[in-house]
C-alpha atoms as a PDB file:
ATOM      1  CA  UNK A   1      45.895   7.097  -8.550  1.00  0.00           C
ATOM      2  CA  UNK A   2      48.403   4.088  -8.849  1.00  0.00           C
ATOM      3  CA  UNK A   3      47.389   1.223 -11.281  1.00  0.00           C
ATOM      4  CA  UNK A   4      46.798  -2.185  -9.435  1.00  0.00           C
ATOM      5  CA  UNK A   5      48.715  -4.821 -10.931  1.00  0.00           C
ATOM      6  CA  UNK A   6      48.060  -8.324 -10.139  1.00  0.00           C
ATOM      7  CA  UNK A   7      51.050 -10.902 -10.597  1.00  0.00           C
ATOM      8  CA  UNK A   8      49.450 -14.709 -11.296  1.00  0.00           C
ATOM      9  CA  UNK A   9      52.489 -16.577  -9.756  1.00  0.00           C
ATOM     10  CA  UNK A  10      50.314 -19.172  -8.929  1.00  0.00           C
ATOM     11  CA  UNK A  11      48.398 -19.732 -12.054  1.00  0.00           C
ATOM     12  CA  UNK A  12      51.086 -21.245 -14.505  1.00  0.00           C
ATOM     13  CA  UNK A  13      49.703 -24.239 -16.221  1.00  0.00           C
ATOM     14  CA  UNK A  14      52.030 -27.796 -16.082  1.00  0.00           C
ATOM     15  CA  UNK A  15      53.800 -28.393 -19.309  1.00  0.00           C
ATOM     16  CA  UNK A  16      51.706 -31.065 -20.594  1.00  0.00           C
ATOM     17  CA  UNK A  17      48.503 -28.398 -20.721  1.00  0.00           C
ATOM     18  CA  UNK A  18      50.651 -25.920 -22.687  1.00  0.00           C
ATOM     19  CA  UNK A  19      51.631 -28.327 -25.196  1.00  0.00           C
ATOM     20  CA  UNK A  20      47.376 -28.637 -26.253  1.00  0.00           C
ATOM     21  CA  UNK A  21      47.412 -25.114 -27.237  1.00  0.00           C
ATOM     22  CA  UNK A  22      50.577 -25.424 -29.645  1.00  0.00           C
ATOM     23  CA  UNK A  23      49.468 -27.031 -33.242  1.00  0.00           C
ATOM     24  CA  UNK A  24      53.155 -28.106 -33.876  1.00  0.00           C
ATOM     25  CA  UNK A  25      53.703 -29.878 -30.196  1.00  0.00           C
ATOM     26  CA  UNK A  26      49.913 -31.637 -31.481  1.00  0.00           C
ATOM     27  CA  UNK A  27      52.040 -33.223 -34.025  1.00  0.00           C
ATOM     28  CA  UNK A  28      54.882 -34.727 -32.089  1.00  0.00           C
ATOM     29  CA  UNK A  29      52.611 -35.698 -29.392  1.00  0.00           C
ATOM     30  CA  UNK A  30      50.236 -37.548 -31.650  1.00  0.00           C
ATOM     31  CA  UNK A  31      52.907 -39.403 -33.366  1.00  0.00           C
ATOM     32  CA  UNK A  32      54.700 -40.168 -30.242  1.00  0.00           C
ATOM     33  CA  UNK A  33      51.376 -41.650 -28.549  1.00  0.00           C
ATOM     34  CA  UNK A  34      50.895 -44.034 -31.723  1.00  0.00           C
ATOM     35  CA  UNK A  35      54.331 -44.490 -31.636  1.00  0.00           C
ATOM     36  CA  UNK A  36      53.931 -45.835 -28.183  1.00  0.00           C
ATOM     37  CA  UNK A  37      50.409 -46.847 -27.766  1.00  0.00           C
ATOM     38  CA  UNK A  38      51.522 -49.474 -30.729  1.00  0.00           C
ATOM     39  CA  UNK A  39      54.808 -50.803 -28.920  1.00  0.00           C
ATOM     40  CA  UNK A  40      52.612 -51.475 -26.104  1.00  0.00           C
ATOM     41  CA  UNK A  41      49.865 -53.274 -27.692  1.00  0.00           C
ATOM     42  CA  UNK A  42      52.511 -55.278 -29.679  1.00  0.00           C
ATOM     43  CA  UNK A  43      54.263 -56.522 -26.954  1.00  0.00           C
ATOM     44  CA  UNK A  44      51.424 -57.215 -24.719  1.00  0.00           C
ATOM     45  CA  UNK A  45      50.016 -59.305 -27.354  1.00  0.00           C
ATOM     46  CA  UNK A  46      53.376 -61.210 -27.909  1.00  0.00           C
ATOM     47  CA  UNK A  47      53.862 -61.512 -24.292  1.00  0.00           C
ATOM     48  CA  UNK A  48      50.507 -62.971 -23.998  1.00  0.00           C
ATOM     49  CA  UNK A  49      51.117 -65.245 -27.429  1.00  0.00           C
ATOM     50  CA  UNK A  50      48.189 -63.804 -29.063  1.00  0.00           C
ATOM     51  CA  UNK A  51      48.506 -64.913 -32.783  1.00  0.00           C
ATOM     52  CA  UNK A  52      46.567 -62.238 -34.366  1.00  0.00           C
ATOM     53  CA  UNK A  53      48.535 -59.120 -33.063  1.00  0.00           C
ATOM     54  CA  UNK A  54      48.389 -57.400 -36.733  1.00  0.00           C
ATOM     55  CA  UNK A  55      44.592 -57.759 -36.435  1.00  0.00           C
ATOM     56  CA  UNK A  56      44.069 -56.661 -32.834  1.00  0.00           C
ATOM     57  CA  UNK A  57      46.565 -53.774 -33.688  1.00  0.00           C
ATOM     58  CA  UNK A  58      44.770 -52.585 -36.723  1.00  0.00           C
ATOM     59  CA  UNK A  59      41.044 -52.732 -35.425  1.00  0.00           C
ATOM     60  CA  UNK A  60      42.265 -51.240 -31.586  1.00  0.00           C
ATOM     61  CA  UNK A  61      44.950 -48.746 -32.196  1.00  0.00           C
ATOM     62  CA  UNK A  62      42.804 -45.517 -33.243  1.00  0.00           C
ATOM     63  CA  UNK A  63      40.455 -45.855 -30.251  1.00  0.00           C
ATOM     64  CA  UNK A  64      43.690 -46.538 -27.802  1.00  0.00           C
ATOM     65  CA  UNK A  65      45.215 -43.591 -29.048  1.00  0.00           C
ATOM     66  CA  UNK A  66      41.723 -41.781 -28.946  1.00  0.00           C
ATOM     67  CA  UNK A  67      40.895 -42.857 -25.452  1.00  0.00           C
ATOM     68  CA  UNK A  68      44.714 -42.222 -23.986  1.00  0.00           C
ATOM     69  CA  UNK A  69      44.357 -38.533 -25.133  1.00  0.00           C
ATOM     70  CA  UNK A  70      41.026 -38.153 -23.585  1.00  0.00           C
ATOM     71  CA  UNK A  71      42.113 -39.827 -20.428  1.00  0.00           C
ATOM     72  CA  UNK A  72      45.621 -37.582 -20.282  1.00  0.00           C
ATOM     73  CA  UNK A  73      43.087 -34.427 -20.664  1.00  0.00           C
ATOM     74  CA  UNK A  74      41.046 -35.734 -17.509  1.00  0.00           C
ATOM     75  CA  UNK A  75      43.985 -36.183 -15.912  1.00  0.00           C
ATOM     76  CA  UNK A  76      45.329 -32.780 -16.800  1.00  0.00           C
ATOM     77  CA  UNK A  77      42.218 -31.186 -15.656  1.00  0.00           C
ATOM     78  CA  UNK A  78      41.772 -33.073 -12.653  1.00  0.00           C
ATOM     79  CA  UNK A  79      46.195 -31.563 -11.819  1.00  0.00           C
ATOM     80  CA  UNK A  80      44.861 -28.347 -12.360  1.00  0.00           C
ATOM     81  CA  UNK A  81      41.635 -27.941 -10.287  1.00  0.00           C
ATOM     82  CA  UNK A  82      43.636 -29.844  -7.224  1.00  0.00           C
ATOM     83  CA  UNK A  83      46.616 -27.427  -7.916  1.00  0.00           C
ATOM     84  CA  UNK A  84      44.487 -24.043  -8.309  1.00  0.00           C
ATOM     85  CA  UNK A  85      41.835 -24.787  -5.675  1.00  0.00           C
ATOM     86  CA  UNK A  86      42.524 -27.864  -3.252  1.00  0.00           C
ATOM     87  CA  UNK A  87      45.920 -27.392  -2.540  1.00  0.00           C
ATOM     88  CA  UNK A  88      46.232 -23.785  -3.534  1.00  0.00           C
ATOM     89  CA  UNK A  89      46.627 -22.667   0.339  1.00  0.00           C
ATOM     90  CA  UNK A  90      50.208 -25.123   0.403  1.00  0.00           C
ATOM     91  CA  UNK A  91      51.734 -23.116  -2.557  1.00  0.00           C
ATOM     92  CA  UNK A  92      52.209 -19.712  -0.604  1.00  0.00           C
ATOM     93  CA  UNK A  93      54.522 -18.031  -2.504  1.00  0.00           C
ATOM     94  CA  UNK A  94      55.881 -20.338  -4.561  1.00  0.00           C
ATOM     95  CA  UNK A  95      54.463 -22.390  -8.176  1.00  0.00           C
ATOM     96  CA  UNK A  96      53.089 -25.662  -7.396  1.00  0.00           C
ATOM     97  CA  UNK A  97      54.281 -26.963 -10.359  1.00  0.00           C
ATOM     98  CA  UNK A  98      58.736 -26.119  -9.583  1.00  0.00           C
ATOM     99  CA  UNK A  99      59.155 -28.328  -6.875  1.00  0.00           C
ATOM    100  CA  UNK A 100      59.856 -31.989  -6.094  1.00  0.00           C
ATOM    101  CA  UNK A 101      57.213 -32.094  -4.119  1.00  0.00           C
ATOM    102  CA  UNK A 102      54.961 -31.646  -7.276  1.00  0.00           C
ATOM    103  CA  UNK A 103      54.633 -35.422  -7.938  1.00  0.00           C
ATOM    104  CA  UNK A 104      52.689 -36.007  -4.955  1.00  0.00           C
ATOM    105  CA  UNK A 105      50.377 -33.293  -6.594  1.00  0.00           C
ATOM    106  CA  UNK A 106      50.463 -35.429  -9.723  1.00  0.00           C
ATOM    107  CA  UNK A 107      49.398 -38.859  -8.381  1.00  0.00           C
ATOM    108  CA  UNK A 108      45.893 -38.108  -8.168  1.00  0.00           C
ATOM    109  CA  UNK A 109      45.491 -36.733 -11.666  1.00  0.00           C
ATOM    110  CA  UNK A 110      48.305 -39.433 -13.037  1.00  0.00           C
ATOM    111  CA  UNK A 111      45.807 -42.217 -11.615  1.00  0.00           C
ATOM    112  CA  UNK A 112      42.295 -41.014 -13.161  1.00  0.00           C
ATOM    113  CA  UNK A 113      43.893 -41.371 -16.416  1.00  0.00           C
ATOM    114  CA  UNK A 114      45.775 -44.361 -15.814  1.00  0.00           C
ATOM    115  CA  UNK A 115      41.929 -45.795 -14.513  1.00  0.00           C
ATOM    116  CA  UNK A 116      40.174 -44.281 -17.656  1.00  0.00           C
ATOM    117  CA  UNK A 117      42.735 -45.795 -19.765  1.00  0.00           C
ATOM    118  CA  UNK A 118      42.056 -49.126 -18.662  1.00  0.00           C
ATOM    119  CA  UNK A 119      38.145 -48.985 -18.603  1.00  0.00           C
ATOM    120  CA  UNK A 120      37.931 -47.223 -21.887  1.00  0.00           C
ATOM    121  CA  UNK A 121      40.323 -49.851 -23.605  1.00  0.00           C
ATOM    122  CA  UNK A 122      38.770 -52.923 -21.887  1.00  0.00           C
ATOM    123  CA  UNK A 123      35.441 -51.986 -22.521  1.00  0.00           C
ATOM    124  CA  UNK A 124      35.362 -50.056 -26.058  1.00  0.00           C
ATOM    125  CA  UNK A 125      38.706 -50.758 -27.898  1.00  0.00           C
ATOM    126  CA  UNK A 126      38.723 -54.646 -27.334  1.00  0.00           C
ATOM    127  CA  UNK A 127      35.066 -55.155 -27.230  1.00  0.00           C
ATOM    128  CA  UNK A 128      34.304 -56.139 -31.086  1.00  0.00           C
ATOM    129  CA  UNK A 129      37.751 -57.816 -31.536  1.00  0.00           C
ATOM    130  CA  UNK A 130      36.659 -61.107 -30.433  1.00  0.00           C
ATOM    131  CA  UNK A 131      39.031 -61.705 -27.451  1.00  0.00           C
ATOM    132  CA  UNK A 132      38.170 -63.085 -23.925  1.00  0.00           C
ATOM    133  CA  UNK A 133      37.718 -60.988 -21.396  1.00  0.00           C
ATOM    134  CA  UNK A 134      40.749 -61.689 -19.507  1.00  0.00           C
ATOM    135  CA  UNK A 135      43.110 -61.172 -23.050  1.00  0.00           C
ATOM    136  CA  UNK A 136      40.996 -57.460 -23.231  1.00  0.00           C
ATOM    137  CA  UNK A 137      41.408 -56.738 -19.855  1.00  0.00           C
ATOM    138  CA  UNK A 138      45.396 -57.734 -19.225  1.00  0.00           C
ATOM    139  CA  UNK A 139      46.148 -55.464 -22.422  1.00  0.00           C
ATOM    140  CA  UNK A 140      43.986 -52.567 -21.215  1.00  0.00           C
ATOM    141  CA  UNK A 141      45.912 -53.232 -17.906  1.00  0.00           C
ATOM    142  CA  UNK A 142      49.065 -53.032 -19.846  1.00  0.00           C
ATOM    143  CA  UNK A 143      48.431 -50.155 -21.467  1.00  0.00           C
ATOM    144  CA  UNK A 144      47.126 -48.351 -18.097  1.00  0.00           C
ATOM    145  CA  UNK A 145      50.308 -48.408 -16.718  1.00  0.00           C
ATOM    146  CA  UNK A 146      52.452 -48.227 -19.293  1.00  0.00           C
ATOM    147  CA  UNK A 147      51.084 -45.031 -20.691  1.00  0.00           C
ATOM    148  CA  UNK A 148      49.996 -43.441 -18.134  1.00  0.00           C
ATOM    149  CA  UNK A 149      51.038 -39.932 -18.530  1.00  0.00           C
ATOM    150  CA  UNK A 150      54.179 -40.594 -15.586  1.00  0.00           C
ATOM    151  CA  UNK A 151      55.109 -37.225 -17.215  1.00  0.00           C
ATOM    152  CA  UNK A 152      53.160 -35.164 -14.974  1.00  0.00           C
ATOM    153  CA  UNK A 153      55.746 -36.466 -12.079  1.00  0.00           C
ATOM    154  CA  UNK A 154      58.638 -34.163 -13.870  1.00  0.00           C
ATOM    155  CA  UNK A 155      58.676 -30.566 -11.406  1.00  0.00           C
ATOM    156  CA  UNK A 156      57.962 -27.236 -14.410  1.00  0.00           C
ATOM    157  CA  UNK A 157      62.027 -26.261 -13.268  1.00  0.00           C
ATOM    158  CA  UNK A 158      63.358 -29.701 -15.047  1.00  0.00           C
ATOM    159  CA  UNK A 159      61.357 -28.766 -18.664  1.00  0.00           C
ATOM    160  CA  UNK A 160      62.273 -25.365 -18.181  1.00  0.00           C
ATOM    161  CA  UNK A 161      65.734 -26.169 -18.290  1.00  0.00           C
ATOM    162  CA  UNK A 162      65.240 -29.043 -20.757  1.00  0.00           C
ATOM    163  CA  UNK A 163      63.905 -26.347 -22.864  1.00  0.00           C
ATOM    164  CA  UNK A 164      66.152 -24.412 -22.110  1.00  0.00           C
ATOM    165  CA  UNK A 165      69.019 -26.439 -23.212  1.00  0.00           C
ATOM    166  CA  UNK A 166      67.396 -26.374 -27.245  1.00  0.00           C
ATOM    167  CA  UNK A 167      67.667 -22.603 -27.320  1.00  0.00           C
ATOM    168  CA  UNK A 168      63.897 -22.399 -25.943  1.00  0.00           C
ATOM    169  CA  UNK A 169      62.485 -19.760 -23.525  1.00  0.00           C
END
């Protein structure tokens, strides 16, 4: 008898869930969402003329980063199941994750994490800071949007040639 082999075109995970599994991309991706988590929250503040941005930065910025990578992992998850069961009948024959149209695919997921980002920030991060409501919930706002993981929106093709053009396979 002839072996069965089963080919998993289907099943190839976006980017952004490959890059949890390796310890050095942990690295670069933590420092990159302090990096920007903190250039956020420091411009929101000066944008809003907050006075005490050092202090808001230092007794927020751990949880924001915290509650960003928690929300991007919902978000992730959320891609995946719409991607692998939802929409899986749309892919025929092809990856969902190497087309254009793959951004419509990542609204969804792109706007659970933008919506956790915002309710986890305005009601944890901000909460014991000592700011109004409004100041906690126009930087949570701020943040929402502005790190939202819009890096979901890029089709798998683009980082495989990005990849691609660093000597990476």
């Amino acid at each position: 008898m002839k072996a069965h082999t089963v080919k998993a075109y289907n099943l190839i995970f976006p980017v952004y869930m490959i890059m949890l599994l390796s310890p050095v991309l942990w690295v670069f991706m933590i420092i990159g969402n302090f990096l920007v988590d903190s250039l956020v929250l420091l411009a929101t503040i000066a944008i809003l003329g907050s006075i005490n941005s050092l202090r808001i930065w230092k007794s927020s910025i751990f949880r924001i980063v915290c509650f960003g990578f928690l929300s991007d992992l919902a978000g992730s998850l959320l891609n995946a199941i719409l991607a692998f069961t939802v929409l899986s009948d749309f892919y025929v024959g092809m990856t969902p994750y190497s087309w254009p149209g793959c951004a419509l695919l990542a609204l969804p997921a792109i706007l659970t994490a933008a919506i956790l980002i915002y309710i986890l920030n305005s009601r944890f991060a901000f909460r014991k800071i000592g700011l109004s409501l409004t100041i906690r919930r126009k930087l949570a706002l701020s943040l929402a949007v502005l790190t939202a993981p819009w890096v979901m929106m890029i089709p798998l093709d683009a980082w495989n040639a990005f990849f691609q053009l660093f000597g990476f396979r």
